[in-house]
C-alpha atoms as a PDB file:
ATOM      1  CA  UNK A   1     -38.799 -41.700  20.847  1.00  0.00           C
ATOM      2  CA  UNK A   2     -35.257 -42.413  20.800  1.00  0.00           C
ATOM      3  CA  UNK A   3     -34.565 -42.049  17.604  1.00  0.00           C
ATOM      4  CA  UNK A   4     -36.217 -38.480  17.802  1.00  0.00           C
ATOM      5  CA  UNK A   5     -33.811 -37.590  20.580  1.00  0.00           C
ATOM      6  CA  UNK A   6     -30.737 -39.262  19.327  1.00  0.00           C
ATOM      7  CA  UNK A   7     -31.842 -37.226  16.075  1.00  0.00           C
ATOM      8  CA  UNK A   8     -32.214 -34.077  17.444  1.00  0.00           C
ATOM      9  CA  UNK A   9     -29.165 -33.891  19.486  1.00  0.00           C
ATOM     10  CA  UNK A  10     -27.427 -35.029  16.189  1.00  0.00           C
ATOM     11  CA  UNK A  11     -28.868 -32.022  14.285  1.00  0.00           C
ATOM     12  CA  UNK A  12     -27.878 -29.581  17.539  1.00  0.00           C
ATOM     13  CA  UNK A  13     -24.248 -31.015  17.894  1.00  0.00           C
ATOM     14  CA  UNK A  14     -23.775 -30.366  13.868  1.00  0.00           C
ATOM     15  CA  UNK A  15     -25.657 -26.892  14.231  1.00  0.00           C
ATOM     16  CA  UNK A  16     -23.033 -26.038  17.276  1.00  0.00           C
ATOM     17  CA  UNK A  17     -19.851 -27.345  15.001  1.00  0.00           C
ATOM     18  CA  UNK A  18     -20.927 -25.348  11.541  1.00  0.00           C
ATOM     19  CA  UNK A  19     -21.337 -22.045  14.160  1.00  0.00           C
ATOM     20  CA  UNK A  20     -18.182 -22.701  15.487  1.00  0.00           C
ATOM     21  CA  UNK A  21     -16.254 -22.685  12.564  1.00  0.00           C
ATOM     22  CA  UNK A  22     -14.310 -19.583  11.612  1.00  0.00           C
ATOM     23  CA  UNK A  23     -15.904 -17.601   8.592  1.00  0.00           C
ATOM     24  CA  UNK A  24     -14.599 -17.118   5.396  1.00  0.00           C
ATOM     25  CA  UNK A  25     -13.926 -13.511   4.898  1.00  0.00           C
ATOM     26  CA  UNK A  26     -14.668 -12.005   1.203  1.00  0.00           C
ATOM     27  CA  UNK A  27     -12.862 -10.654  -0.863  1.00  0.00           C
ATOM     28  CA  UNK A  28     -11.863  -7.351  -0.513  1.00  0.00           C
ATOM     29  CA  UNK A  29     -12.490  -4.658  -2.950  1.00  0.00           C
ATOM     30  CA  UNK A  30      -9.482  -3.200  -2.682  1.00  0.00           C
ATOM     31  CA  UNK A  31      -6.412  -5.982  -3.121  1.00  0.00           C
ATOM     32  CA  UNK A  32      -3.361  -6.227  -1.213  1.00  0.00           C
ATOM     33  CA  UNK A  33      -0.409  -5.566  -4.111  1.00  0.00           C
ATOM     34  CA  UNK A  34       3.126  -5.748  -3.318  1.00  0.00           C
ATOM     35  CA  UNK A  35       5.957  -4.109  -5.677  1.00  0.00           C
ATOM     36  CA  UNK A  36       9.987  -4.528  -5.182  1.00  0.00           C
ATOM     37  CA  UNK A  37      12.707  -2.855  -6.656  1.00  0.00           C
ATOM     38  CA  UNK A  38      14.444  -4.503  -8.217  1.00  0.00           C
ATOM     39  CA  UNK A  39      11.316  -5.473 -10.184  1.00  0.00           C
ATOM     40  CA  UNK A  40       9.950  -9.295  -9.604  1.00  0.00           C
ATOM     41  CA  UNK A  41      12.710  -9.769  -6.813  1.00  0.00           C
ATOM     42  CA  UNK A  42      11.473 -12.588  -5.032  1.00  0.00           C
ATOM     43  CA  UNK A  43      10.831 -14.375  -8.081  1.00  0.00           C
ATOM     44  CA  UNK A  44      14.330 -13.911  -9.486  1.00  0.00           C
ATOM     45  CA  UNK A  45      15.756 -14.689  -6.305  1.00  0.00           C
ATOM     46  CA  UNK A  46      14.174 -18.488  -5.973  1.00  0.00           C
ATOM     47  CA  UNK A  47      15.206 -18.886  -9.796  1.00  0.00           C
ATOM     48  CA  UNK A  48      18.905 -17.639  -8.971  1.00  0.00           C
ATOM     49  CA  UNK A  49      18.164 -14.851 -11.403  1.00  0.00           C
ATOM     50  CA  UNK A  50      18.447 -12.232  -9.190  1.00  0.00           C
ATOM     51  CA  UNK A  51      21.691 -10.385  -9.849  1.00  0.00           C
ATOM     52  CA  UNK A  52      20.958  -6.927  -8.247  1.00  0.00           C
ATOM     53  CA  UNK A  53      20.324  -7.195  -4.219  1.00  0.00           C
ATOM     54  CA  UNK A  54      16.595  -5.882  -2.957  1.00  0.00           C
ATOM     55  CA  UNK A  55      16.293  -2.227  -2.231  1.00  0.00           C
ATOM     56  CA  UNK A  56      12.813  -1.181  -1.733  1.00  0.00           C
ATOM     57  CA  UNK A  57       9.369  -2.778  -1.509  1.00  0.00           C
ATOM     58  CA  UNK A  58       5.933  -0.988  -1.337  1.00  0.00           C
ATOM     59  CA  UNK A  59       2.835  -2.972   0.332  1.00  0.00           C
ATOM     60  CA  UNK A  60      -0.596  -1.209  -0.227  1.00  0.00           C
ATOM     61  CA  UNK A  61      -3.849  -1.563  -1.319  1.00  0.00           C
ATOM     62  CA  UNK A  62      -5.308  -0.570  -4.528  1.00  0.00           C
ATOM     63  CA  UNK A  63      -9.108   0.812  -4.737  1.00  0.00           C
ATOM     64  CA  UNK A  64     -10.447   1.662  -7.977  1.00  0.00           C
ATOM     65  CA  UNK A  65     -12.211   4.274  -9.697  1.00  0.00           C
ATOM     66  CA  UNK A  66     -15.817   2.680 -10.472  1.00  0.00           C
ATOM     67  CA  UNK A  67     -16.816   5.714 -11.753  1.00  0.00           C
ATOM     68  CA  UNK A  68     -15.941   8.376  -8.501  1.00  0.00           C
ATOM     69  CA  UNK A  69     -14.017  11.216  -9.499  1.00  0.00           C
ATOM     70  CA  UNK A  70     -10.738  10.483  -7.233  1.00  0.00           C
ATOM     71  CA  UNK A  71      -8.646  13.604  -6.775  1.00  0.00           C
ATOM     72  CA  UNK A  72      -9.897  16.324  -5.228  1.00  0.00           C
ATOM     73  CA  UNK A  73     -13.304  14.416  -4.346  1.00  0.00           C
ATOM     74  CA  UNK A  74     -12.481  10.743  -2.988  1.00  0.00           C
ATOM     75  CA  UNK A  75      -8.850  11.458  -1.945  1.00  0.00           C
ATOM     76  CA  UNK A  76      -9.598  14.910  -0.731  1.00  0.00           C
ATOM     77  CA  UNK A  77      -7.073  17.771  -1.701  1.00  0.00           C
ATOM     78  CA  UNK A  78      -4.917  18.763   1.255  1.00  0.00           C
ATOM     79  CA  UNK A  79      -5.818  16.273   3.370  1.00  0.00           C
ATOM     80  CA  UNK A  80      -3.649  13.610   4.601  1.00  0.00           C
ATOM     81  CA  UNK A  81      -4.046  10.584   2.932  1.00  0.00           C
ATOM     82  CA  UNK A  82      -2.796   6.433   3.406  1.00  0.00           C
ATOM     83  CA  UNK A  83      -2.059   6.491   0.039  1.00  0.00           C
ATOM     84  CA  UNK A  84      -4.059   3.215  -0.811  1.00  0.00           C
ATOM     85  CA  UNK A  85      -7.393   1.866   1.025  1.00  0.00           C
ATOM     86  CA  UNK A  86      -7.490  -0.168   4.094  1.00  0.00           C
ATOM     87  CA  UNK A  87      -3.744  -0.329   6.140  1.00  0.00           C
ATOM     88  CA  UNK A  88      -1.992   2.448   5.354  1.00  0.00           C
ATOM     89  CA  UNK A  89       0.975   1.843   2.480  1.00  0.00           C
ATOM     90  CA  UNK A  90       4.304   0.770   3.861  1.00  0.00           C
ATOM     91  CA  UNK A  91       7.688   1.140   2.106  1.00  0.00           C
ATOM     92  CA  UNK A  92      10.504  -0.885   3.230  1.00  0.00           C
ATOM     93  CA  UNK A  93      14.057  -0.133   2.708  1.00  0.00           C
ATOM     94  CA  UNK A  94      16.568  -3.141   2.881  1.00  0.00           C
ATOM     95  CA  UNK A  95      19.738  -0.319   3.001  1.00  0.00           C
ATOM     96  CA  UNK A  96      19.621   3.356   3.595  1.00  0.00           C
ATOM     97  CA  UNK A  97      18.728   5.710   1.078  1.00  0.00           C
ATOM     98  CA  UNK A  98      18.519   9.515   0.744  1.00  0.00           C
ATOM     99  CA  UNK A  99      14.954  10.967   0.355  1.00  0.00           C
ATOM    100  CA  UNK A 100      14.618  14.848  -0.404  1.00  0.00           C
ATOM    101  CA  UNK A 101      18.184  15.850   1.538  1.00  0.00           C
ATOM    102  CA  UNK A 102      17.403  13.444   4.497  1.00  0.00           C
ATOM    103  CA  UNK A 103      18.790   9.911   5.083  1.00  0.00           C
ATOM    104  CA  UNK A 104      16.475   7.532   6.041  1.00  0.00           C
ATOM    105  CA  UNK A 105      17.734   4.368   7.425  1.00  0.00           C
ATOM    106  CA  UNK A 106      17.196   0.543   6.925  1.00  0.00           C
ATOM    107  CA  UNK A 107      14.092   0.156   7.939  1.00  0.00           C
ATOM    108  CA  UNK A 108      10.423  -0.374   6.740  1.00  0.00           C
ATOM    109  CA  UNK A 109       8.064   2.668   7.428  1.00  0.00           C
ATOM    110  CA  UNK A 110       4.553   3.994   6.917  1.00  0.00           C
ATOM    111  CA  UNK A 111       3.957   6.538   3.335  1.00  0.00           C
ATOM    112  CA  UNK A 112       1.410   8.934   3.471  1.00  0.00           C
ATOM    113  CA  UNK A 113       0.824  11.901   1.455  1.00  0.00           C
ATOM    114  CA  UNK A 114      -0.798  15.187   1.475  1.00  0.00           C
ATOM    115  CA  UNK A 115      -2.149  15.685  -2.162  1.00  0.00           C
ATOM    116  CA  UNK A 116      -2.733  18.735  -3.970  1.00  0.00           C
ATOM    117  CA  UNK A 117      -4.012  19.699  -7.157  1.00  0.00           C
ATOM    118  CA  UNK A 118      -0.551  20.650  -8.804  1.00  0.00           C
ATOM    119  CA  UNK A 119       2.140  18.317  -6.046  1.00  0.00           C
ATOM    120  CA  UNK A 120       1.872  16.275  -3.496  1.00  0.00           C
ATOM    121  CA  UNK A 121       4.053  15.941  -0.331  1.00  0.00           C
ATOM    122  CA  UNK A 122       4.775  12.441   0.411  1.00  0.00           C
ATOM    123  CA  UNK A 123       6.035  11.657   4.409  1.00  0.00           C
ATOM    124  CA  UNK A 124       7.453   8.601   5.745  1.00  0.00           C
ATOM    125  CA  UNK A 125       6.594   8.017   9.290  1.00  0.00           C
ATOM    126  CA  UNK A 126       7.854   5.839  12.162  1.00  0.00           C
ATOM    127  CA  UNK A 127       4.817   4.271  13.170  1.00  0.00           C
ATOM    128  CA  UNK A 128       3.804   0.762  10.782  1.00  0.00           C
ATOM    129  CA  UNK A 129       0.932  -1.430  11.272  1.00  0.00           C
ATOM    130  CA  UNK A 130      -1.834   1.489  10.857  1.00  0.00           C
ATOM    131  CA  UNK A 131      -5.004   1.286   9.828  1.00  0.00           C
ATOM    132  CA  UNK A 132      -5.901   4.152   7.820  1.00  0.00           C
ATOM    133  CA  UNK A 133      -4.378   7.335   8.641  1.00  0.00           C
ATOM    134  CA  UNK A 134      -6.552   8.266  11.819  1.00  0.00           C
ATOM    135  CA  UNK A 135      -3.520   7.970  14.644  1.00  0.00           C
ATOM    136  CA  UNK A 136      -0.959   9.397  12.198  1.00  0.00           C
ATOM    137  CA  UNK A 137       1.487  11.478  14.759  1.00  0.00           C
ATOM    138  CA  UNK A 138       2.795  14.333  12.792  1.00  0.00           C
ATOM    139  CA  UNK A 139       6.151  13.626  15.677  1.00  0.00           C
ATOM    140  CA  UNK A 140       6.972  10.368  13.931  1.00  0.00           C
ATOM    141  CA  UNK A 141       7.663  12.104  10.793  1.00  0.00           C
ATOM    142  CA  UNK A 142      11.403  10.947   9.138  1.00  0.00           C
ATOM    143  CA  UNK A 143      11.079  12.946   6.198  1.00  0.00           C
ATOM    144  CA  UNK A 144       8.331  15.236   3.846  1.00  0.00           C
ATOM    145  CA  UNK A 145       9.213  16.038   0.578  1.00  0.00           C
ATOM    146  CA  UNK A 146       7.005  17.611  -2.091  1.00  0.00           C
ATOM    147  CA  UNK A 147       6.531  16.635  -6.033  1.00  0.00           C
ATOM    148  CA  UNK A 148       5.367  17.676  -8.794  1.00  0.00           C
ATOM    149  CA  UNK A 149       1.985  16.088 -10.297  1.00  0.00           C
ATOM    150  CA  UNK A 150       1.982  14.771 -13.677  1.00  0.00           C
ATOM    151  CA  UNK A 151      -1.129  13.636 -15.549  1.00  0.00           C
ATOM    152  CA  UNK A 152      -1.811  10.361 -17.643  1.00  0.00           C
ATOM    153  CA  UNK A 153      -2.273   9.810 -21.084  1.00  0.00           C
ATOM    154  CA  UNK A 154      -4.477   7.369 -20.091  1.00  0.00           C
ATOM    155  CA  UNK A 155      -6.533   6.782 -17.237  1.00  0.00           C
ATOM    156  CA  UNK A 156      -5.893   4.181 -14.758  1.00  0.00           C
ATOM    157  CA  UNK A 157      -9.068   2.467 -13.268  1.00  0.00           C
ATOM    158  CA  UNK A 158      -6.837   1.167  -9.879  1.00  0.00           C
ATOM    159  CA  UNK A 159      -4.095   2.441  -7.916  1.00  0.00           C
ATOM    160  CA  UNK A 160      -0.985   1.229  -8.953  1.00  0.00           C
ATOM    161  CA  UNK A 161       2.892   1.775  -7.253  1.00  0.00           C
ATOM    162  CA  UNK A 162       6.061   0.659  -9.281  1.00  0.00           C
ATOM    163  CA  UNK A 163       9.625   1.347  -8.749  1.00  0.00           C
ATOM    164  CA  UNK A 164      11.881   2.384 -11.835  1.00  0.00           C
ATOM    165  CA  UNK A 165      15.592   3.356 -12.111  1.00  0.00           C
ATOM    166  CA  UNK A 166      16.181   7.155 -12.363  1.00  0.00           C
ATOM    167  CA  UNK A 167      19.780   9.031 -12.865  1.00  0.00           C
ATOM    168  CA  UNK A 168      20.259   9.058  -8.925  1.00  0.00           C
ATOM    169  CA  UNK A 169      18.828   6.060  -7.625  1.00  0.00           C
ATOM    170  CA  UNK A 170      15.165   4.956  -7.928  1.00  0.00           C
ATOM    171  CA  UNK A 171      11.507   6.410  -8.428  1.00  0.00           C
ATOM    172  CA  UNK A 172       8.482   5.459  -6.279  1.00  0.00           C
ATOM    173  CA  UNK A 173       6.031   5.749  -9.458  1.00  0.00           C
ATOM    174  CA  UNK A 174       2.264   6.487  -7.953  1.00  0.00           C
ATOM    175  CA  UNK A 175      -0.797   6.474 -10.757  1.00  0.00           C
ATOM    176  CA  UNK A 176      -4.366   6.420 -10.715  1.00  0.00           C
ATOM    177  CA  UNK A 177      -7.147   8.076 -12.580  1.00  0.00           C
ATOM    178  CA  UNK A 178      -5.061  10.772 -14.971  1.00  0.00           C
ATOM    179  CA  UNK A 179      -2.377  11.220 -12.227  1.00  0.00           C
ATOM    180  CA  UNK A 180       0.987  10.490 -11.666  1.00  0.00           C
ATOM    181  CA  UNK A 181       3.371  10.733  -9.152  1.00  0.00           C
ATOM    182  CA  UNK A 182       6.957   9.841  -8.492  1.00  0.00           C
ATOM    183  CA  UNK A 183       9.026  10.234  -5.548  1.00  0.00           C
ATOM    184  CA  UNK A 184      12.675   9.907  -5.557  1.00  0.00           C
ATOM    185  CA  UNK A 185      14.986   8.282  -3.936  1.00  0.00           C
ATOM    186  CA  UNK A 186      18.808   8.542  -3.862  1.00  0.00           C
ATOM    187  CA  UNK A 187      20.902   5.538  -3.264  1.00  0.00           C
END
């Protein structure tokens, strides 16, 4: 009869540690990416290759396609958007930079964008650490700027954000399904 016990309260004590134990969450469907300008910077940095200090760095998520038409049906036109899935895509600046006319300081921020068939206006907003795009405050607006919509050779399955030089500075490149976008940004 002792055993029995001694068993049984063996069997709860395990029970109560494997319960306790935090769960493993999955893996999301829509991955956190990270892109710098310049390209690969922390990896050049920690090989002492980096010869150009860090200007920009976009963190977002990137959903795919699986088959859903995307603009215009998914990412609803003229609707405010995250720009990504999950948190809502923040862009950091490591110096001030010009966007549209405006200056924007030092400073890491929250992109959304309102996208339309033939542009989208991009806006960089105060507020960071958002979910989504449900308590966006239209007040905490630092800049909106509207570009032109360019389409793919080649469709892109997932999101994907890349800076790239340009004549004035550098280009936020934005593609997915047979879209692209680029928003500019004077140095």
């Amino acid at each position: 009869m002792k055993k029995v016990l001694f068993v049984c309260a063996s069997l709860l004590l395990i029970a109560s540690i494997v319960r306790s134990q935090p769960s493993v969450p999955s893996i999301d469907k829509s991955p956190l990416d990270i892109s710098y300008y310049p390209t690969d910077y922390p990896q050049l940095k920690t090989q002492g290759k980096a010869t150009d200090p860090v200007i920009a760095r976009v963190i977002y998520s990137r959903p795919k396609k699986e088959g859903r038409p995307v603009f215009g049906s998914l990412v609803e036109y003229g609707k405010l958007w995250r720009v990504g899935a999950n948190e809502a895509t923040e862009i950091e600046f490591f110096r001030p930079v010009a966007i549209g006319q405006k200056k924007v300081a030092k400073g890491r921020y929250t992109l959304y964008a309102i996208v339309n068939e033939k542009s989208w206006t991009f806006i960089i907003n105060k507020d960071t650490d958002i979910w989504g795009s449900f308590k966006y405050k239209q007040a905490n607006d630092v800049v909106r700027v509207e570009v032109p919509v360019q389409k793919l050779e080649e469709p892109l399955e997932s999101l994907a954000m890349m800076f790239e030089k340009s004549a004035s500075g550098i280009n936020l490149v934005i593609a997915w399904e047979n879209t692209k976008v680029a928003l500019p940004i004077t140095l």
